[in-house]
N, C-alpha and C. Protein backbone atom coordinates (compact mmCIF):
# COMPACT_ATOMS: atom_id res chain seq x y z
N UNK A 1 -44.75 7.85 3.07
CA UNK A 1 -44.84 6.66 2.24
C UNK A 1 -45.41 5.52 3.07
N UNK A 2 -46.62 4.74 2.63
CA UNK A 2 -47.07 3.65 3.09
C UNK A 2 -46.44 2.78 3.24
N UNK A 3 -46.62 1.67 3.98
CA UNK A 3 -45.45 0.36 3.81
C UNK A 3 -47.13 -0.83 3.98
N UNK A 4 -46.41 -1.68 3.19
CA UNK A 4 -47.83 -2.81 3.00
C UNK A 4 -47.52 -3.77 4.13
N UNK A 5 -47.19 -3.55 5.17
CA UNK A 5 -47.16 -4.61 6.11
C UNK A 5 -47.48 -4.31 7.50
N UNK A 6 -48.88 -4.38 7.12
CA UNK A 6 -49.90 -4.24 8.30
C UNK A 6 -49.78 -5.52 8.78
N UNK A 7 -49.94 -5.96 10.03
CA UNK A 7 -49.57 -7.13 10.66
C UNK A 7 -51.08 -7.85 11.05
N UNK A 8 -51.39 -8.82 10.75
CA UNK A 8 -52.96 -9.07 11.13
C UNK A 8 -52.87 -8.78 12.90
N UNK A 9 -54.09 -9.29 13.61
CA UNK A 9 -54.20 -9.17 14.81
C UNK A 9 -53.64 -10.41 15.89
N UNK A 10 -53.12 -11.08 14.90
CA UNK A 10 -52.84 -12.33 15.42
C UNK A 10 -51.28 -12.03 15.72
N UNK A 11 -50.76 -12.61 16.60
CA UNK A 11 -49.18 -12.45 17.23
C UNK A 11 -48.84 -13.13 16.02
N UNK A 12 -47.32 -12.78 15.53
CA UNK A 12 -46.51 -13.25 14.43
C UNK A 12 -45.39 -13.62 14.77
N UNK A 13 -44.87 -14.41 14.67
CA UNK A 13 -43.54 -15.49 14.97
C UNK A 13 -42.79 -15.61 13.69
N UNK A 14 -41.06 -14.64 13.45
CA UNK A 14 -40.25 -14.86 12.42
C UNK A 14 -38.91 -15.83 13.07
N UNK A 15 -38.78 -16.99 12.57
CA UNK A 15 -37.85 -17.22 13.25
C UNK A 15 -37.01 -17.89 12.57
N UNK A 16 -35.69 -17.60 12.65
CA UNK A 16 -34.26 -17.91 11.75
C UNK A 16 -33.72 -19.13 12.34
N UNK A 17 -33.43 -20.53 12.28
CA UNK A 17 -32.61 -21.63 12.40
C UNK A 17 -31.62 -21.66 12.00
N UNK A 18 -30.24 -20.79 12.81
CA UNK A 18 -28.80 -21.07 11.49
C UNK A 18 -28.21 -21.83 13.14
N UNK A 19 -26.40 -21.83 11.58
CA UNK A 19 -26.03 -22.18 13.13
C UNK A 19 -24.48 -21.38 13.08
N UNK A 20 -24.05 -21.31 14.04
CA UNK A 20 -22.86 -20.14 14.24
C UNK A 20 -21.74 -20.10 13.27
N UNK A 21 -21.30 -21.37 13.47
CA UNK A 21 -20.03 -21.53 12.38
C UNK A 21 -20.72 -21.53 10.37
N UNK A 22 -21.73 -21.40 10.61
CA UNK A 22 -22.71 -21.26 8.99
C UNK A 22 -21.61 -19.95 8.27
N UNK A 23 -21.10 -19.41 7.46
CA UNK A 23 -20.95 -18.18 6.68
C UNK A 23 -22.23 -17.51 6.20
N UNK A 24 -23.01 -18.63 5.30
CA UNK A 24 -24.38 -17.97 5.21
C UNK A 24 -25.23 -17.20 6.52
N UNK A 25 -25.38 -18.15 7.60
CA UNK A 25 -25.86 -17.34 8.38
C UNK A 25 -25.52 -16.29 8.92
N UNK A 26 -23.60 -16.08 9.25
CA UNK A 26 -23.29 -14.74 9.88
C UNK A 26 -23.61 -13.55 8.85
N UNK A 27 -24.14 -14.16 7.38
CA UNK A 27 -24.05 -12.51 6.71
C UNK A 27 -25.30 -12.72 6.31
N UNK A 28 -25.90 -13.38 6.89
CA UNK A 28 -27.49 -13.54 7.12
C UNK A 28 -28.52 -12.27 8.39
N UNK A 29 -27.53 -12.22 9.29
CA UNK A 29 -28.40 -12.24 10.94
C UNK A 29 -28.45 -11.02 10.65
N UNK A 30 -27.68 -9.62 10.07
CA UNK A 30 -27.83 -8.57 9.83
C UNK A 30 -28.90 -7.86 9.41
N UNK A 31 -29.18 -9.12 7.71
CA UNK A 31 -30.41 -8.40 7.47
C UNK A 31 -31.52 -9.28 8.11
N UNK A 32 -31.54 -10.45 8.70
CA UNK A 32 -32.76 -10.74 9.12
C UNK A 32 -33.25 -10.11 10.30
N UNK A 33 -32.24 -9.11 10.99
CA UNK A 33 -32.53 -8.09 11.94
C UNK A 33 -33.09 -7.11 11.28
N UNK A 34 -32.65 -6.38 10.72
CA UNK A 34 -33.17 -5.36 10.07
C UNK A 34 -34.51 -5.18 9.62
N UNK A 35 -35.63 -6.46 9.54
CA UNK A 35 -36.35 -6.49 9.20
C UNK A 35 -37.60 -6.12 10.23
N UNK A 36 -36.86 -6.71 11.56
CA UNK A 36 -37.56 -6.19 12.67
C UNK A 36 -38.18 -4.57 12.86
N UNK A 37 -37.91 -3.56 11.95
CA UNK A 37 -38.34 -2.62 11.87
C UNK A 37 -39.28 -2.41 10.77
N UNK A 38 -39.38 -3.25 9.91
CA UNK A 38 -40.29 -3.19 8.97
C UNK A 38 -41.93 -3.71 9.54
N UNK A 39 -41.18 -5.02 10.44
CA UNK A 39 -42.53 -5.50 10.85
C UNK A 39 -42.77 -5.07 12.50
N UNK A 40 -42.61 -3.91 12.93
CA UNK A 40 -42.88 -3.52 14.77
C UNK A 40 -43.38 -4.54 15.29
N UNK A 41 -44.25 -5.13 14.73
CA UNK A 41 -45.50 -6.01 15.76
C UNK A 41 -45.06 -7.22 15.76
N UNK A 42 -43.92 -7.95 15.02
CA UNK A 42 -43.83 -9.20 14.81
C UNK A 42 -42.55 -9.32 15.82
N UNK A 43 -42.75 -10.88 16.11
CA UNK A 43 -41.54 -11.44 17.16
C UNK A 43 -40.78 -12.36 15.99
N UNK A 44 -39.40 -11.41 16.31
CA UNK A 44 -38.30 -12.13 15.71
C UNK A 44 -37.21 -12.56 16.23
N UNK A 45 -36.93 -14.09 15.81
CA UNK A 45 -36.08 -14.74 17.27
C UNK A 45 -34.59 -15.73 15.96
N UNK A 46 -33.70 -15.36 16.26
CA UNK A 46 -32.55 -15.93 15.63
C UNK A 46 -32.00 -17.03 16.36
N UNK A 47 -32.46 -18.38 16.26
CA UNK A 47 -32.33 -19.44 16.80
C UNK A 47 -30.86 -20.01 16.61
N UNK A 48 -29.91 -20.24 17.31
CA UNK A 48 -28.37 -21.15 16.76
C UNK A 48 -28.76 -22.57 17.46
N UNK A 49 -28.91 -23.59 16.39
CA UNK A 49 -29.57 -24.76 16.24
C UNK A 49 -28.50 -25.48 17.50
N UNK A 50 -27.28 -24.90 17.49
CA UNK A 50 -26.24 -25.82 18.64
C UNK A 50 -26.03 -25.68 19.71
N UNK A 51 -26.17 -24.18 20.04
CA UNK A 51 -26.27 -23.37 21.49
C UNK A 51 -27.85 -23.39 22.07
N UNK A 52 -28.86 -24.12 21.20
CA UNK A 52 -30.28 -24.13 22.11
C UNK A 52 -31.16 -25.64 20.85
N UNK A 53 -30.10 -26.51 21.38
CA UNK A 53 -30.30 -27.58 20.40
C UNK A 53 -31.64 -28.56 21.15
N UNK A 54 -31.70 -28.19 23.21
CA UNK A 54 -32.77 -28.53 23.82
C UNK A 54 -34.40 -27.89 22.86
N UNK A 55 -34.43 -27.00 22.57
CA UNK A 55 -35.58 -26.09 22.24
C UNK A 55 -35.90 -26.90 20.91
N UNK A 56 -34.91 -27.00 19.56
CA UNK A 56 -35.33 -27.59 18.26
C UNK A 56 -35.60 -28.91 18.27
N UNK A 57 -34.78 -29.84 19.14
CA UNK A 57 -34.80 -31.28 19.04
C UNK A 57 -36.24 -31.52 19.45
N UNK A 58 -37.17 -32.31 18.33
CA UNK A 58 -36.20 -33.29 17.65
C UNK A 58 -36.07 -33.12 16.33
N UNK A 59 -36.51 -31.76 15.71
CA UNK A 59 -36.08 -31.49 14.33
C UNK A 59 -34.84 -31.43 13.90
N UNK A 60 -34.62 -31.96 13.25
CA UNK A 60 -33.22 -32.09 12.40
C UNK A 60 -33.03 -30.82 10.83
N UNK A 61 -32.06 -29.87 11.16
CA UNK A 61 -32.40 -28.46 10.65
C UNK A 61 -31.01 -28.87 9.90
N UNK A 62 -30.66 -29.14 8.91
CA UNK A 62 -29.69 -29.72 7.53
C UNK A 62 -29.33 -28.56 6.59
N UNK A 63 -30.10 -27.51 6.58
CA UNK A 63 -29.46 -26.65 5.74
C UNK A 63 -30.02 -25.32 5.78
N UNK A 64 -29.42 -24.43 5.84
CA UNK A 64 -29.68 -22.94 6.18
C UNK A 64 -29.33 -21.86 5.21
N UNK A 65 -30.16 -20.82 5.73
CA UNK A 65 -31.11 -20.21 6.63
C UNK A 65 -32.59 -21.45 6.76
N UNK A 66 -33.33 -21.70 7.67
CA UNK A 66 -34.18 -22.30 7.45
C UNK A 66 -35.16 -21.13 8.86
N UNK A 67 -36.28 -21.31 8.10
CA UNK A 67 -36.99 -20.07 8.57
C UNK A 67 -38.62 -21.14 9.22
N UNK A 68 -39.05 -20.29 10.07
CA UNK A 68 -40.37 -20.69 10.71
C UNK A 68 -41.20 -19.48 11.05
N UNK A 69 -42.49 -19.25 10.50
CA UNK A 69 -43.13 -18.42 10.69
C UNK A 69 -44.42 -18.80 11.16
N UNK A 70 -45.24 -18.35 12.20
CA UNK A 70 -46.43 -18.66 12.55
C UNK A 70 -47.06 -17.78 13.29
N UNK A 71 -48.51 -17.53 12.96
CA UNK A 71 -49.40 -16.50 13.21
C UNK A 71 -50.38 -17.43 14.09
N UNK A 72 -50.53 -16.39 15.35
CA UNK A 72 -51.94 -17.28 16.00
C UNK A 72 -51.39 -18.68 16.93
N UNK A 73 -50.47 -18.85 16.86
CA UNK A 73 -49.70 -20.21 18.13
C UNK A 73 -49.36 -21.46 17.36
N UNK A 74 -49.60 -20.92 15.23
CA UNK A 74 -49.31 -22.26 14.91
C UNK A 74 -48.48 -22.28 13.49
N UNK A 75 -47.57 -22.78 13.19
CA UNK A 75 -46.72 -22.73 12.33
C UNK A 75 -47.12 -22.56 10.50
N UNK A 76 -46.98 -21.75 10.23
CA UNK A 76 -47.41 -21.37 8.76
C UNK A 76 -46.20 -21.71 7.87
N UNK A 77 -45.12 -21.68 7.87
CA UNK A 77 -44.22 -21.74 7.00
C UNK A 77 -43.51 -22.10 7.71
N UNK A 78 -42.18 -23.36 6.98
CA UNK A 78 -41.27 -24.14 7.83
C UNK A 78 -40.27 -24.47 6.66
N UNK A 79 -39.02 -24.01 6.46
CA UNK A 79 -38.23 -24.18 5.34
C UNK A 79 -37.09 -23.60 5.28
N UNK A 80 -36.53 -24.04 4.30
CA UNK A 80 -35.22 -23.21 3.79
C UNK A 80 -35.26 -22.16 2.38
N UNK A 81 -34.84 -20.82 3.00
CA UNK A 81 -34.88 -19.85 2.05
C UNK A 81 -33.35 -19.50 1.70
N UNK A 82 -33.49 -18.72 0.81
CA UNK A 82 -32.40 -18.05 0.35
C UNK A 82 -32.38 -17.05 1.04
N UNK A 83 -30.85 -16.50 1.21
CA UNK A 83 -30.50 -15.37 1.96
C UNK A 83 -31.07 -14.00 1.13
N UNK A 84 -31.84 -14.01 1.07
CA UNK A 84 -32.26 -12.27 0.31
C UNK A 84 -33.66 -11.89 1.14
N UNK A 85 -32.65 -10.71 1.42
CA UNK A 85 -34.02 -10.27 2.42
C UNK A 85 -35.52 -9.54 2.04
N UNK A 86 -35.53 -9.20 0.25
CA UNK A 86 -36.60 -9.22 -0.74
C UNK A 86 -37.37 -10.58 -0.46
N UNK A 87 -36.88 -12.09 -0.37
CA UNK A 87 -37.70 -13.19 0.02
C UNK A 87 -37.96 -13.08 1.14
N UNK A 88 -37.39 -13.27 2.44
CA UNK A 88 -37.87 -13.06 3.50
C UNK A 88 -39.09 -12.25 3.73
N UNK A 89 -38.82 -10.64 3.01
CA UNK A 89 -40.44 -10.11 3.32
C UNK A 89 -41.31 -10.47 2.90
N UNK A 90 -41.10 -11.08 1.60
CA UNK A 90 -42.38 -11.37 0.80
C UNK A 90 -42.71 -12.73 1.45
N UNK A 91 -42.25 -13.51 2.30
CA UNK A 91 -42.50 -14.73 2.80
C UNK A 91 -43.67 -13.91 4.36
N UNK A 92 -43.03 -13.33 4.98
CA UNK A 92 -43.46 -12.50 6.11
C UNK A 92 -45.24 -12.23 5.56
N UNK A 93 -44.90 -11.80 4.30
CA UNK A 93 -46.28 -10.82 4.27
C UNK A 93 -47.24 -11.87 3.84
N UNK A 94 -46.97 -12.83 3.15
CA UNK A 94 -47.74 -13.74 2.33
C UNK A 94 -47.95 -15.04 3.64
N UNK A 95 -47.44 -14.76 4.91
CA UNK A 95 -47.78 -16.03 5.50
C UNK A 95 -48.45 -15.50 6.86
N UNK A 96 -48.30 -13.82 7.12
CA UNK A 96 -48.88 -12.97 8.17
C UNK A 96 -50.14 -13.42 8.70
N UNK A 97 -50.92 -12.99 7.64
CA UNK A 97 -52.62 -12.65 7.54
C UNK A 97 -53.56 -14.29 7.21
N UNK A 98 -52.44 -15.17 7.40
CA UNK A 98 -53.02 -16.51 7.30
C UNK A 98 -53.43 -17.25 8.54
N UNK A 99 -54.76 -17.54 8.83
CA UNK A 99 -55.42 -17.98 9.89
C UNK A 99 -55.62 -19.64 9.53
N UNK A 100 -56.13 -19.86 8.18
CA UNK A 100 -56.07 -21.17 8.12
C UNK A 100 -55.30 -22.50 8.54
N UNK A 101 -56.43 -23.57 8.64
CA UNK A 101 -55.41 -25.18 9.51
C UNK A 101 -54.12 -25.00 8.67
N UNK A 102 -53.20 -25.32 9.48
CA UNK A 102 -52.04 -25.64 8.96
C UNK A 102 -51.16 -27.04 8.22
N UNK A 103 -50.72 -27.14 7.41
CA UNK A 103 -50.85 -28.43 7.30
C UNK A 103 -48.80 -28.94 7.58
N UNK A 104 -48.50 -28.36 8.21
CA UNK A 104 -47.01 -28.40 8.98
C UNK A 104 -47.16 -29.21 9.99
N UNK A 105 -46.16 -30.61 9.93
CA UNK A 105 -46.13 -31.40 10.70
C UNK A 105 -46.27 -31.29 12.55
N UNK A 106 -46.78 -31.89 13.18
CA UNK A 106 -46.80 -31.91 14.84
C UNK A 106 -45.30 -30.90 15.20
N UNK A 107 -44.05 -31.78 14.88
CA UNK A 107 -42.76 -31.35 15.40
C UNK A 107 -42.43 -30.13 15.04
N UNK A 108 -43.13 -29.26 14.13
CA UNK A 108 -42.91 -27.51 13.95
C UNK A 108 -43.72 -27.19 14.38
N UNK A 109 -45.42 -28.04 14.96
CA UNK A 109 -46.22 -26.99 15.73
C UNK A 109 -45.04 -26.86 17.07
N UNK A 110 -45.17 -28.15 17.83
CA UNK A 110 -44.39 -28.00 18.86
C UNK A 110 -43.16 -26.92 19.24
N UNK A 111 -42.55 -27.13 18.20
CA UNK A 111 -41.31 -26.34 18.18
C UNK A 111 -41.99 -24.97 18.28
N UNK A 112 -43.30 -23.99 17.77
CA UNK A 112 -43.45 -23.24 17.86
C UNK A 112 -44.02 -22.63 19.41
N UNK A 113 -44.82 -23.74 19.91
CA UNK A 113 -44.92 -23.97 21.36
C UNK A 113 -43.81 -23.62 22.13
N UNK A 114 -42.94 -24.30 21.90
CA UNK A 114 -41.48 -24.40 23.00
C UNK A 114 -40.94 -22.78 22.55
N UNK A 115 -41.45 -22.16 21.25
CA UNK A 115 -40.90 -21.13 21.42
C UNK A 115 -41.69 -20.12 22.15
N UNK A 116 -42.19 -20.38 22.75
CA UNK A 116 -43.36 -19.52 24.01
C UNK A 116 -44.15 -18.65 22.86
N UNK A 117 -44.68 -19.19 21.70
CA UNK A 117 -45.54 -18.19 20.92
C UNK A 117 -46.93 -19.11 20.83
N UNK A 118 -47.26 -20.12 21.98
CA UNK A 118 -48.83 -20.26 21.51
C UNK A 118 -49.52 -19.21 21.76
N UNK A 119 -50.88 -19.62 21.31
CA UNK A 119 -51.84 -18.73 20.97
C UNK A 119 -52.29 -18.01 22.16
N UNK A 120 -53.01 -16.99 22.73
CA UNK A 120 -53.16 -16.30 23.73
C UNK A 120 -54.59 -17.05 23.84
């Protein structure tokens, strides 16, 4: 069986903003792991906004799951999703293969910087 998530050539950045004491997030991190096998090629990093609050600041992250995805060293998607991991992929696949300017503020490119995923 095929799976539709060919990964473009560009490095892919999934990354989860919760924070520990969240409920949503602890019954979150399971399946947003799990997904790591769907996508082999993609880097997926589960950020706790309080234990690595140096790395996010100076974004202010208010409500969770809040997700960051970026292909190529620059932030494509920056938000809060719902816990269903049916959205998550379809967010993954629909923001993968996107090369175009981004129009996500300086402080989520950065943040994607500080997450050691610029561009090669």
């Amino acid at each position: 069986m095929s799976t539709s998530n060919a990964l473009p050539s560009e490095p892919l950045l999934v990354a989860c903003l919760c924070a520990q004491w969240c409920g949503t997030c602890k019954d979150y991190f399971a399946l947003f792991n799990s997904l790591q096998a769907d996508f082999p090629g993609a880097t997926f990093r589960w950020i706790d906004i309080e234990d690595e609050s140096e790395l996010v600041d100076p974004i202010e992250v208010e409500n969770f799951p809040t997700l960051l995805i970026a292909t190529g060293g620059q932030a494509r998607f920056f938000g809060t999703i719902t816990p269903h991991i049916e959205t998550l992929k379809r967010l993954i696949q629909s923001h993968a293969g996107n090369t175009g300017a981004s129009r996500l503020p300086a402080a989520v490119q950065a943040l994607t910087a500080r997450l050691g995923h610029a561009a090669a």
